[in-house]
Protein backbone atom coordinates (compact mmCIF):
# COMPACT_ATOMS: atom_id res chain seq x y z
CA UNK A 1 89.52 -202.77 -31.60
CA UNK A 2 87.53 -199.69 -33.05
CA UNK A 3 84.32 -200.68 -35.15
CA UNK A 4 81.62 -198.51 -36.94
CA UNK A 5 80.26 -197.01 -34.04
CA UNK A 6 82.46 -198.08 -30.70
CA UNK A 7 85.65 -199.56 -29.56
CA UNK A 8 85.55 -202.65 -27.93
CA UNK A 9 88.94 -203.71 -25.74
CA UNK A 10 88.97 -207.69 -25.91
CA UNK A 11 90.85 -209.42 -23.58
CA UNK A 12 92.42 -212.07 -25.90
CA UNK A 13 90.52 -215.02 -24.41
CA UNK A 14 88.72 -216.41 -27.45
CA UNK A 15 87.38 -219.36 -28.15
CA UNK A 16 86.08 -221.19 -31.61
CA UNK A 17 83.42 -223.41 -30.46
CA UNK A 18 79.92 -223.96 -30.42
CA UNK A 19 78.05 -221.90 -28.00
CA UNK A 20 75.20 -223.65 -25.56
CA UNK A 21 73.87 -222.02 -23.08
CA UNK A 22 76.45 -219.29 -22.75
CA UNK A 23 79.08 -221.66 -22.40
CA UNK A 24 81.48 -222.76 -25.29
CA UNK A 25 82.00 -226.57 -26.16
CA UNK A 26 84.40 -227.81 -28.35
CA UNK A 27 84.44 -228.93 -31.86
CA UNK A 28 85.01 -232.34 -32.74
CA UNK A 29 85.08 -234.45 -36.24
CA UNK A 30 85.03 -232.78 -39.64
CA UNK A 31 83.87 -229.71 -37.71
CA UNK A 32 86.92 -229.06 -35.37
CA UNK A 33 89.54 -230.13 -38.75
CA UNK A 34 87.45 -227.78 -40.79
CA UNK A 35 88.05 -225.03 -38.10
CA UNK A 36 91.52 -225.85 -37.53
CA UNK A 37 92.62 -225.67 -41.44
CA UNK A 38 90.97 -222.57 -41.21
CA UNK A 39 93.32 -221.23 -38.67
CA UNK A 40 96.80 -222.61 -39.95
CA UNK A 41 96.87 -225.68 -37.79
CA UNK A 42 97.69 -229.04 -39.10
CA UNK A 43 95.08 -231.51 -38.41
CA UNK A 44 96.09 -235.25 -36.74
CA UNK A 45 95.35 -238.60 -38.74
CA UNK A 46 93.14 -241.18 -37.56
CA UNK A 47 94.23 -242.32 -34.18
CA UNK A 48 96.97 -239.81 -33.36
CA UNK A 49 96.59 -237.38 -30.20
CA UNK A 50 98.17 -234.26 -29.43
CA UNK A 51 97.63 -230.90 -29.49
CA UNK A 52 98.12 -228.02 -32.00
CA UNK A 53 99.22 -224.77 -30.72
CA UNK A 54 99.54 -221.50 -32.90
CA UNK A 55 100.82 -217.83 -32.03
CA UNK A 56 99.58 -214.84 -33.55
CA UNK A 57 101.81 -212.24 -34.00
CA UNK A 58 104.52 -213.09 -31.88
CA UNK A 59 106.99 -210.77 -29.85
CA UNK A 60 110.49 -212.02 -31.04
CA UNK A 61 112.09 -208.94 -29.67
CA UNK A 62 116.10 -208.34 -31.40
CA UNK A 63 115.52 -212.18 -32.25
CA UNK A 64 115.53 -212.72 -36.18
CA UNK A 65 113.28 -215.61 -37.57
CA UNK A 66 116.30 -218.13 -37.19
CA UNK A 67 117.04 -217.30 -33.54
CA UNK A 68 113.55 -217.29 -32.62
CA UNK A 69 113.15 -220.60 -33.91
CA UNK A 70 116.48 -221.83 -32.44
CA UNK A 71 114.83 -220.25 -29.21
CA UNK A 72 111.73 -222.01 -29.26
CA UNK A 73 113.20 -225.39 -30.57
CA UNK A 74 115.32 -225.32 -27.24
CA UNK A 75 112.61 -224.25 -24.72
CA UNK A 76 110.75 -227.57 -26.44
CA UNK A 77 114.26 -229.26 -25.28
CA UNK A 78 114.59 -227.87 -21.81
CA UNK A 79 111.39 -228.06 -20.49
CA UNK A 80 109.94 -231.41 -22.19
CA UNK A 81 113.62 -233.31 -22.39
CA UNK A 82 112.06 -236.29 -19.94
CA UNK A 83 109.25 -237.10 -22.55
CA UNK A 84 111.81 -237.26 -25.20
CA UNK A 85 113.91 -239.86 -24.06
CA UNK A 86 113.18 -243.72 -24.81
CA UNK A 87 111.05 -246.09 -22.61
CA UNK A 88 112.02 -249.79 -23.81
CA UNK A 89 112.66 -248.49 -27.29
CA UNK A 90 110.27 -245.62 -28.26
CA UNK A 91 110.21 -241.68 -26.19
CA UNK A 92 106.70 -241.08 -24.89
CA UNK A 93 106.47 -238.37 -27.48
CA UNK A 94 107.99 -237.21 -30.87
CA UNK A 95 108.92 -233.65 -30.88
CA UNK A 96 109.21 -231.88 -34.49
CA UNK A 97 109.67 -227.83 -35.42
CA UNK A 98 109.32 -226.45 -38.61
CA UNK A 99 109.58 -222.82 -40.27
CA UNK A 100 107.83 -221.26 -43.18
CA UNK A 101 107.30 -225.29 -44.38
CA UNK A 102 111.65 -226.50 -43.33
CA UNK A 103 111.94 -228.40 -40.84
CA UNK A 104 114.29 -227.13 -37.77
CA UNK A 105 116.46 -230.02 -36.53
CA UNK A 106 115.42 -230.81 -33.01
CA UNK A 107 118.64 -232.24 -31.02
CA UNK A 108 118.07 -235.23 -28.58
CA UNK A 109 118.62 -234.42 -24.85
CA UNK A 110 121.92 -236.35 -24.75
CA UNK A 111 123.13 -234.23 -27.90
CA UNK A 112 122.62 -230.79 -25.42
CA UNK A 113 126.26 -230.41 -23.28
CA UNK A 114 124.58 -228.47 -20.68
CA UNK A 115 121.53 -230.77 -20.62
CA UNK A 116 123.25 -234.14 -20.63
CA UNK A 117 123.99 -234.28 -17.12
CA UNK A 118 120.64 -233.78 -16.21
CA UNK A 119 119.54 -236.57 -18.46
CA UNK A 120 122.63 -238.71 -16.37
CA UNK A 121 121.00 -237.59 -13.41
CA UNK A 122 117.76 -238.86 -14.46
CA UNK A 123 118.61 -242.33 -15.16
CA UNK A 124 120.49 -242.63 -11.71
CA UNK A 125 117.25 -241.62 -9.36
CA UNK A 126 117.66 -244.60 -6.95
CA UNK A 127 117.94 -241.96 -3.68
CA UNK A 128 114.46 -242.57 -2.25
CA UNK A 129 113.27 -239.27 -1.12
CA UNK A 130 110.90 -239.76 2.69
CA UNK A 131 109.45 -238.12 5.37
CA UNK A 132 109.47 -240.79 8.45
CA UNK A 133 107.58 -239.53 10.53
CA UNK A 134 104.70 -239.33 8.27
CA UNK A 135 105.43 -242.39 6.51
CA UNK A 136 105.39 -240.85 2.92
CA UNK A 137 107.05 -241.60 0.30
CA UNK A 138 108.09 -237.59 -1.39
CA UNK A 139 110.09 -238.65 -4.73
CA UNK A 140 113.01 -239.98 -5.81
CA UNK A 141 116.58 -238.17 -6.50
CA UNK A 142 119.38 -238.83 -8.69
CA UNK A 143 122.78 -236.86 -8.84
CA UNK A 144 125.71 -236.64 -11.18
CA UNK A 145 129.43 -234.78 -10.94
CA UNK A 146 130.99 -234.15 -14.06
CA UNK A 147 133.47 -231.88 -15.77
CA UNK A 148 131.81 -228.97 -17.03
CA UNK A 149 130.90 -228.60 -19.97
CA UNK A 150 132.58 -225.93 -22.24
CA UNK A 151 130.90 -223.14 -23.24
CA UNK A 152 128.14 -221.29 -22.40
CA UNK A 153 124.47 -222.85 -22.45
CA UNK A 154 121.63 -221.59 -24.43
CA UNK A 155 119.58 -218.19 -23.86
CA UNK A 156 116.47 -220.36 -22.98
CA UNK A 157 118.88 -222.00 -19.99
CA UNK A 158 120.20 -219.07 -19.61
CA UNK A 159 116.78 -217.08 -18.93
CA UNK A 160 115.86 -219.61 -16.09
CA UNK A 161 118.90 -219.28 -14.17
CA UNK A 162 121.42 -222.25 -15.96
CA UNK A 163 125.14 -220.81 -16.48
CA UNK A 164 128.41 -222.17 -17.58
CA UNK A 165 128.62 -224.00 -14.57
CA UNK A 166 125.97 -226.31 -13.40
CA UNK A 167 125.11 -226.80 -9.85
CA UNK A 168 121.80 -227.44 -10.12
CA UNK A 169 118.13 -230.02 -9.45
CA UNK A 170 116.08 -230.33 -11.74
CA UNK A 171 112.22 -230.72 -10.16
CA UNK A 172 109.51 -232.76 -12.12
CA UNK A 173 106.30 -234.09 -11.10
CA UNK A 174 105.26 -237.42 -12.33
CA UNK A 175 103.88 -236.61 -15.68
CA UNK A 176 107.45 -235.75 -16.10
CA UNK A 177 107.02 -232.00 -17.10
CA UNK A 178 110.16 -229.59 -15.81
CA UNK A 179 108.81 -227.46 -13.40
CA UNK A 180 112.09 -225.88 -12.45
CA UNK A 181 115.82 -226.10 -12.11
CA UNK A 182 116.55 -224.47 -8.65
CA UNK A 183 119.65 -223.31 -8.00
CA UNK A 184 122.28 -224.79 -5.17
CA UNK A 185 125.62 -223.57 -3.88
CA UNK A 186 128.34 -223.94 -6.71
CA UNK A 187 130.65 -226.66 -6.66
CA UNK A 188 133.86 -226.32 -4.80
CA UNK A 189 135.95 -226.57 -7.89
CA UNK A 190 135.75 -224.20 -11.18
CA UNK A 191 136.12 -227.03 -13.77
CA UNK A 192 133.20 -228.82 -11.78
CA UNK A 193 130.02 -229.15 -11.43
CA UNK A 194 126.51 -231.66 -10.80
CA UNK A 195 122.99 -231.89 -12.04
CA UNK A 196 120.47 -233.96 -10.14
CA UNK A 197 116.17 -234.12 -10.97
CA UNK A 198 114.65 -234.55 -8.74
CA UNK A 199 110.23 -236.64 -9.48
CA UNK A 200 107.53 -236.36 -6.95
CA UNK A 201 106.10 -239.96 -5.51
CA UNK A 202 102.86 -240.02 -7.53
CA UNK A 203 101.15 -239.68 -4.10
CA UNK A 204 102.77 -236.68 -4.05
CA UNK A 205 101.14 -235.52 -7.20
CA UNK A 206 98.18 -233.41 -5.30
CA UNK A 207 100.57 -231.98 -2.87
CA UNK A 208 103.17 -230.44 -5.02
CA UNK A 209 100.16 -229.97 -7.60
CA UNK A 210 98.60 -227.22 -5.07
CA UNK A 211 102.07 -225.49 -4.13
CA UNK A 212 102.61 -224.80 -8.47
CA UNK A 213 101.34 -220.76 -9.30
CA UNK A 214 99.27 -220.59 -12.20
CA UNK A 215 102.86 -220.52 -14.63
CA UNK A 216 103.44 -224.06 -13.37
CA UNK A 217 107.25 -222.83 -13.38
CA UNK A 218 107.97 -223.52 -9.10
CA UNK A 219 106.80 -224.91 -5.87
CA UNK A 220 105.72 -222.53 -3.52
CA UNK A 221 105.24 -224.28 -0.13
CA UNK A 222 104.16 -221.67 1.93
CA UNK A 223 101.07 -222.15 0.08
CA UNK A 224 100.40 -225.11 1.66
CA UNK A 225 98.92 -225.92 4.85
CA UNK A 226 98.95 -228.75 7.29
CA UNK A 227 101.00 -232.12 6.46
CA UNK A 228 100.70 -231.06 2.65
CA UNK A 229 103.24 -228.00 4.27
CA UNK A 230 105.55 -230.54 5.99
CA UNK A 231 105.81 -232.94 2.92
CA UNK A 232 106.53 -230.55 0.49
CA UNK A 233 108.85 -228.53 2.69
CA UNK A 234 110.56 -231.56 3.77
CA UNK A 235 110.89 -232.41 0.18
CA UNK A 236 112.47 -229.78 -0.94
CA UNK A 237 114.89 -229.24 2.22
CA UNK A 238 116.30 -233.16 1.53
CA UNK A 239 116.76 -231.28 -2.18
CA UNK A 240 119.47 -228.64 -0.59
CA UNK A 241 120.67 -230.54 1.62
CA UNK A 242 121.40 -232.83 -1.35
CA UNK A 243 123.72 -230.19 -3.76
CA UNK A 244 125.40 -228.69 -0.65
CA UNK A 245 126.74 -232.12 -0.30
CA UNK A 246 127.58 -232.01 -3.55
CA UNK A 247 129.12 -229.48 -4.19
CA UNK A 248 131.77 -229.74 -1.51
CA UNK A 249 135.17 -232.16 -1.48
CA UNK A 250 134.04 -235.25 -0.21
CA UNK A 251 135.88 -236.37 2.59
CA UNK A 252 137.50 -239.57 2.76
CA UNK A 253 139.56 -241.07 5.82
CA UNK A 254 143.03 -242.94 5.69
CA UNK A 255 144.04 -245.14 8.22
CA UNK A 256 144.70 -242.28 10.65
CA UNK A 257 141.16 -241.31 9.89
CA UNK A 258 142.25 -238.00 9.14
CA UNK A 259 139.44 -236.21 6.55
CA UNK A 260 141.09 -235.62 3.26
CA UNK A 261 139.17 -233.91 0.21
CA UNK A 262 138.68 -235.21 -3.34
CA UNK A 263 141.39 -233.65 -5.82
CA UNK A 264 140.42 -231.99 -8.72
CA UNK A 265 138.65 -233.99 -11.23
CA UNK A 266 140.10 -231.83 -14.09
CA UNK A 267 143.43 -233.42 -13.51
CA UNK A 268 141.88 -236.85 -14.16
CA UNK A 269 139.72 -235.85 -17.30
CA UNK A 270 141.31 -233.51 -19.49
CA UNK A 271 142.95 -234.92 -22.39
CA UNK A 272 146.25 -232.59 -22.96
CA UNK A 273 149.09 -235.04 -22.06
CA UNK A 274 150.99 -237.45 -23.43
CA UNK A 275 152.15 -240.92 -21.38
CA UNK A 276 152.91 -243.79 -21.07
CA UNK A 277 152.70 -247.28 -18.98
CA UNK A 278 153.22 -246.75 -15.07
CA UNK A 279 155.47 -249.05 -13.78
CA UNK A 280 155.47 -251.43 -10.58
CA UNK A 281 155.83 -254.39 -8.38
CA UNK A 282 153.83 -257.48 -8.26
CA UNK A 283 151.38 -258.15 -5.25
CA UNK A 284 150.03 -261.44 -4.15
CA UNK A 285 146.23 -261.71 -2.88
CA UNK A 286 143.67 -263.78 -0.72
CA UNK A 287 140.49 -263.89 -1.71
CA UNK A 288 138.17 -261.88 -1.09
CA UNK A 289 134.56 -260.37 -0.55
CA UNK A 290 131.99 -261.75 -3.39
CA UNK A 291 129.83 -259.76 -5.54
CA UNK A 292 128.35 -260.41 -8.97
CA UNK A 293 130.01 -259.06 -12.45
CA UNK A 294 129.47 -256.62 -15.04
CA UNK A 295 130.55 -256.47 -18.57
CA UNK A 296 132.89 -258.99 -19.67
CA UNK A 297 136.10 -258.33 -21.25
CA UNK A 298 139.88 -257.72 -21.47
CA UNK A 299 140.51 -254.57 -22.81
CA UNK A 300 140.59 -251.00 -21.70
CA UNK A 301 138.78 -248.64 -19.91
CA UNK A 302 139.13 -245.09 -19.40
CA UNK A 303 137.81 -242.65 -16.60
CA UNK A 304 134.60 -242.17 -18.07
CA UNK A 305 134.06 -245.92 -19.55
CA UNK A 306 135.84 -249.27 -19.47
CA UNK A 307 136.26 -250.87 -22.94
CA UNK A 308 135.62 -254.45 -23.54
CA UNK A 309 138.34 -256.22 -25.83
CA UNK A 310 137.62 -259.29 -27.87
CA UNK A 311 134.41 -260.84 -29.19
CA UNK A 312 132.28 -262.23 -26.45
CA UNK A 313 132.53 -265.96 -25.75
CA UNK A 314 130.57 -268.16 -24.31
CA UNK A 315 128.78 -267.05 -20.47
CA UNK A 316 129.75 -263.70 -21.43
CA UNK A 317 133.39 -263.38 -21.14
CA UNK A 318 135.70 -262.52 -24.14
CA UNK A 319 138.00 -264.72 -26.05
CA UNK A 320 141.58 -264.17 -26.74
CA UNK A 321 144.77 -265.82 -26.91
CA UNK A 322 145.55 -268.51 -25.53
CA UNK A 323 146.63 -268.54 -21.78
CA UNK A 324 144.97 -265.15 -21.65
CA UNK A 325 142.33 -265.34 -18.41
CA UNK A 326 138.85 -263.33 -19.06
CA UNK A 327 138.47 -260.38 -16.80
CA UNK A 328 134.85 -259.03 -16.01
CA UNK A 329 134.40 -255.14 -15.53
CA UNK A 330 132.19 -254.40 -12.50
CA UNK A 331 130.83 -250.92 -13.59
CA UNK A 332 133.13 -248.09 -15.18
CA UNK A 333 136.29 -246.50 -13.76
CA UNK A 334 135.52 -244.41 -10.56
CA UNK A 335 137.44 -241.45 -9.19
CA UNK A 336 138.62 -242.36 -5.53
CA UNK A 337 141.04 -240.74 -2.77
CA UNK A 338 143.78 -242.74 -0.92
CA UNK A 339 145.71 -241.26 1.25
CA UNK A 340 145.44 -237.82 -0.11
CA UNK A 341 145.73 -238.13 -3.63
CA UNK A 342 143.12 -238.58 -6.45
CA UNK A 343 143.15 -242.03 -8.06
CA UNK A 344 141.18 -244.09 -9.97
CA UNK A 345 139.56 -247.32 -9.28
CA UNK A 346 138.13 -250.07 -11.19
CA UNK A 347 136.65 -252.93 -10.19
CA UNK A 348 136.60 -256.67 -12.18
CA UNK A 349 136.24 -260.24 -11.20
CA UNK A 350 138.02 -263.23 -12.52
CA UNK A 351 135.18 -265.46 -13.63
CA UNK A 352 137.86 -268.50 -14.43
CA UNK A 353 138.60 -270.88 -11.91
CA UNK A 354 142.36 -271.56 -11.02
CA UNK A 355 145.61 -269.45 -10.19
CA UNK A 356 146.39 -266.35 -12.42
CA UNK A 357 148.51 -262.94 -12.42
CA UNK A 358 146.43 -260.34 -13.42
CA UNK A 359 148.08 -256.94 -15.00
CA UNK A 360 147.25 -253.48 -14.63
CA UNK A 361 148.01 -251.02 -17.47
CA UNK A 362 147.51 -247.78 -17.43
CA UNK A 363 148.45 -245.20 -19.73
CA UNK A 364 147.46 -241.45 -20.88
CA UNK A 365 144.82 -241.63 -23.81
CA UNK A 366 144.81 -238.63 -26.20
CA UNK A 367 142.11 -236.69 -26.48
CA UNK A 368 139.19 -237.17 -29.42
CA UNK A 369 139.61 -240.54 -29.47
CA UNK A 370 143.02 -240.80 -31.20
CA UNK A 371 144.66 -243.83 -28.99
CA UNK A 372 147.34 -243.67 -26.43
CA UNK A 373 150.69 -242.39 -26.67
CA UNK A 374 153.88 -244.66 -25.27
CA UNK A 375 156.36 -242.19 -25.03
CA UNK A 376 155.80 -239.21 -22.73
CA UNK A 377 157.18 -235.71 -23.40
CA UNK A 378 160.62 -235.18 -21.33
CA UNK A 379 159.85 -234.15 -17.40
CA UNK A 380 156.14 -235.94 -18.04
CA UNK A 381 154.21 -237.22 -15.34
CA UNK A 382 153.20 -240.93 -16.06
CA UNK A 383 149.98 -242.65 -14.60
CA UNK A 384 151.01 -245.69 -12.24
CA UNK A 385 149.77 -248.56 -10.54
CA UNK A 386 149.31 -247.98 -6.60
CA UNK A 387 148.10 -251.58 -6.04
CA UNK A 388 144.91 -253.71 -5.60
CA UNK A 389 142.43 -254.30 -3.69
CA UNK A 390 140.24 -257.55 -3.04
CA UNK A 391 136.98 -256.71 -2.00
CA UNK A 392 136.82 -254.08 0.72
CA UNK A 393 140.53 -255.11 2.10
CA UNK A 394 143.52 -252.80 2.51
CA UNK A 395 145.47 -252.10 -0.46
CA UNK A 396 148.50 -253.92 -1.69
CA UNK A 397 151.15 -252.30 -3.93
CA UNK A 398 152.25 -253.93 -6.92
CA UNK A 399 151.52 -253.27 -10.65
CA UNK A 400 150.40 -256.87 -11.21
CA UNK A 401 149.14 -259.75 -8.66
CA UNK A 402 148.44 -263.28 -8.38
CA UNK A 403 144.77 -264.41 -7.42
CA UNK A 404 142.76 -267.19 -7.49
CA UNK A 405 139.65 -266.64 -9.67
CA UNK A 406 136.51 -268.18 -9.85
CA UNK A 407 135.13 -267.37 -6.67
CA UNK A 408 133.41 -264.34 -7.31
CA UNK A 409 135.68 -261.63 -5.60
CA UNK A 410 135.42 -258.64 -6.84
CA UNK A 411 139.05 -256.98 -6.95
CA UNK A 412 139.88 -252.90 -7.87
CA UNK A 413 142.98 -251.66 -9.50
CA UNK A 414 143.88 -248.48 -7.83
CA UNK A 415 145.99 -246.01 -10.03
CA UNK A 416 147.07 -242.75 -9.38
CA UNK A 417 146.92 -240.77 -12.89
CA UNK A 418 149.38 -238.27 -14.05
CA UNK A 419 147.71 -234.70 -13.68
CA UNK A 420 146.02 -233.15 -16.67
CA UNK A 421 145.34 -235.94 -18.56
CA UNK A 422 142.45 -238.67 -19.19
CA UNK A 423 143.94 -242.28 -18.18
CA UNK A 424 142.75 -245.10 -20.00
CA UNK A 425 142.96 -248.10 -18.16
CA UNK A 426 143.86 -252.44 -19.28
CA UNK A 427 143.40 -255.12 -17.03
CA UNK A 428 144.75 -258.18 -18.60
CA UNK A 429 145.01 -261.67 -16.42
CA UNK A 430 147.20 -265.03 -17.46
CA UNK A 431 147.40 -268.41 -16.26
CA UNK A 432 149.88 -269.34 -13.72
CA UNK A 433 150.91 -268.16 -10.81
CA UNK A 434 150.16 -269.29 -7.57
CA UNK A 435 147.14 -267.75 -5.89
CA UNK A 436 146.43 -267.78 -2.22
């Protein structure tokens, strides 16, 4: 900056304060709003914390005002996203954006396609993260597969490493601040992909705090010494070895215990056909192994979610005609592999005691939420019933099956969809029949 007499280079460390003994303190009160005002920032009513941050002058670059605020809006989304979602009700913190006095809208995590599956991921980190031999606790890890999403994600993904396909781990320390998505091997299909986050133990907080460079944007181990070294490097090794499982077939063996791989999950998801009800025998089971139940219902379910039918009656279950036999959901369909194909599996119990046939419809829902057709196009694969399963038992064919329910077993409906389509899935249970 040139004055009268000199130029004087500043460094753009500056601080508005008030200076004591060569050091500056902060403003508080009336003072620190005053100063504040002064500078464009809003000040925070009575009883409110955060913090106010203002840019002078920024570089945009070929960014006009609307893509610059679209760009900060979603670096606010993809590096903050954990404080944004709710904890029994409220998120940890509100996030708002405004331009020249209008607001810009600022999308919920869930609402982001290429961010969703991380938020999945987060809500499903039950894989305790250790190192044994040093008895510590290093985080906790959740994964997700999914369908990729379509499209391509925002520049701000985009600029930390985030394509159209994901294949990636999130990495968070406790005050659950993204400190980076690192990159794993892609996943062994095109149309697929996983997300996992991965959150440092809070006694991990000092370690991992140590191996961050002054961006805070990775964790450099080698900059640790000692155990510190071990943990974190042990940490983040469990990490990779974590999406190269992922993002391989997983192998499943038949009763040859040959290894088979998972089949495409595209053919299971993507809405495009028309079908119709598969068509079988009728099996009859023994009980089985016992587990508790789920959601209660008799209605459908598709391969992302099972649908309840009816209004809940009383203990949970759902009410319906009569002679119609409550079924209880254990969870939402899951994709499976028997014998070399892809199928899908879901799992109910029978929470009413006595002998009943229990149905299994499947059928090819259209896509966007428009129902199911009945009729499939000429030469049209159909989904179909491959049998049922009590507990962990073998599997016996049939399209329908008489049990005994009751008794907590928790059976699965296997079906084996009809490629490139989404099956939507009803299982629907009677009295009669004679269970044994």
């Amino acid at each position: 900056m040139e004055g009268d007499d000199r130029t004087k280079t500043f460094t753009g460390r500056h601080f508005w304060g008030r200076v004591r003994h060569g050091y500056v303190e902060p403003l508080v009160g009336a003072e620190a709003d005053e100063v504040a005002g002064s500078l464009g920032l809003d000040s925070l009513p009575d009883g409110e914390t955060g913090t106010s941050v203002a840019i002078l002058d920024p570089v945009f670059g070929d960014r006009d005002d609307a893509e610059a605020m679209r760009w900060i809006v979603d670096a606010m989304v993809w590096n903050l996203w954990p404080k944004m979602l709710p904890e029994g009700g409220d998120a940890p913190m509100r996030f708002s954006a405004s331009h020249e006095g209008r607001n810009v809208p600022v999308p919920r995590p869930s609402e982001v396609p290429h961010l969703r599956p991380f938020v999945w991921a987060y809500g499903d980190m039950n894989s305790l993260v250790e190192h044994k031999s040093l008895g510590r606790v290093l985080g906790r890890l959740g994964m997700r597969k999914f369908i990729s999403p379509q499209g391509s994600p925002p520049r701000v993904a985009q600029e930390v490493g985030i394509g159209e396909r994901l294949h990636h781990t999130c990495l968070m320390r406790p005050a659950d601040l993204v400190v980076k998505y690192l990159e794993g091997p892609p996943f062994f299909e095109e149309s697929g992909g996983y997300a996992a986050v991965f959150r440092a133990d809070a006694g991990m907080d000092r370690v991992f705090a140590a191996a961050e460079p002054a961006s805070h944007d990775a964790w450099l181990v080698d900059k640790l010494s000692g155990d510190d070294h071990r943990l974190a490097k042990q940490a983040l090794r469990r990490i990779n070895d974590a999406m190269k499982e992922a993002s391989g077939p997983a192998p499943v063996s038949n009763e040859g215990g040959e290894g088979i791989s998972l089949a495409g999950m595209s053919r299971l998801m993507a809405g495009l056909m028309a079908g119709t009800a598969g068509e079988g025998a009728e099996a009859v089971f023994a009980t089985g192994t016992t587990s508790p139940g789920g959601i209660a219902g008799t209605g459908r379910g598709s391969a992302g979610t099972a649908g309840v039918g009816g209004a809940p009656g009383a203990g949970g279950g759902s009410s319906g005609p009569p002679g119609r036999w409550r079924v209880v959901y254990d969870g939402t369909p899951e994709h499976d592999v028997v014998d070399g194909a892809a199928v899908l599996v879901q799992r109910f119990t029978l929470p009413d005691t006595g002998s009943c046939v229990v149905h299994g419809r499947p059928v090819v829902a259209l896509g966007d939420g428009r129902g199911v057709e009945t009729e499939p196009p000429i030469g049209a694969s159909i989904p179909t019933v491959l049998g049922w399963r009590a507990g962990n038992g073998p599997i016996t064919p049939g399209a329908s099956l008489h049990a005994v329910g009751g008794d907590g077993t928790v059976w699965s409906l296997i079906v084996r969809p009809a490629p490139d389509t989404m099956t939507e899935l009803t299982v629907a249970a009677e009295a009669g029949g004679e269970g044994r």
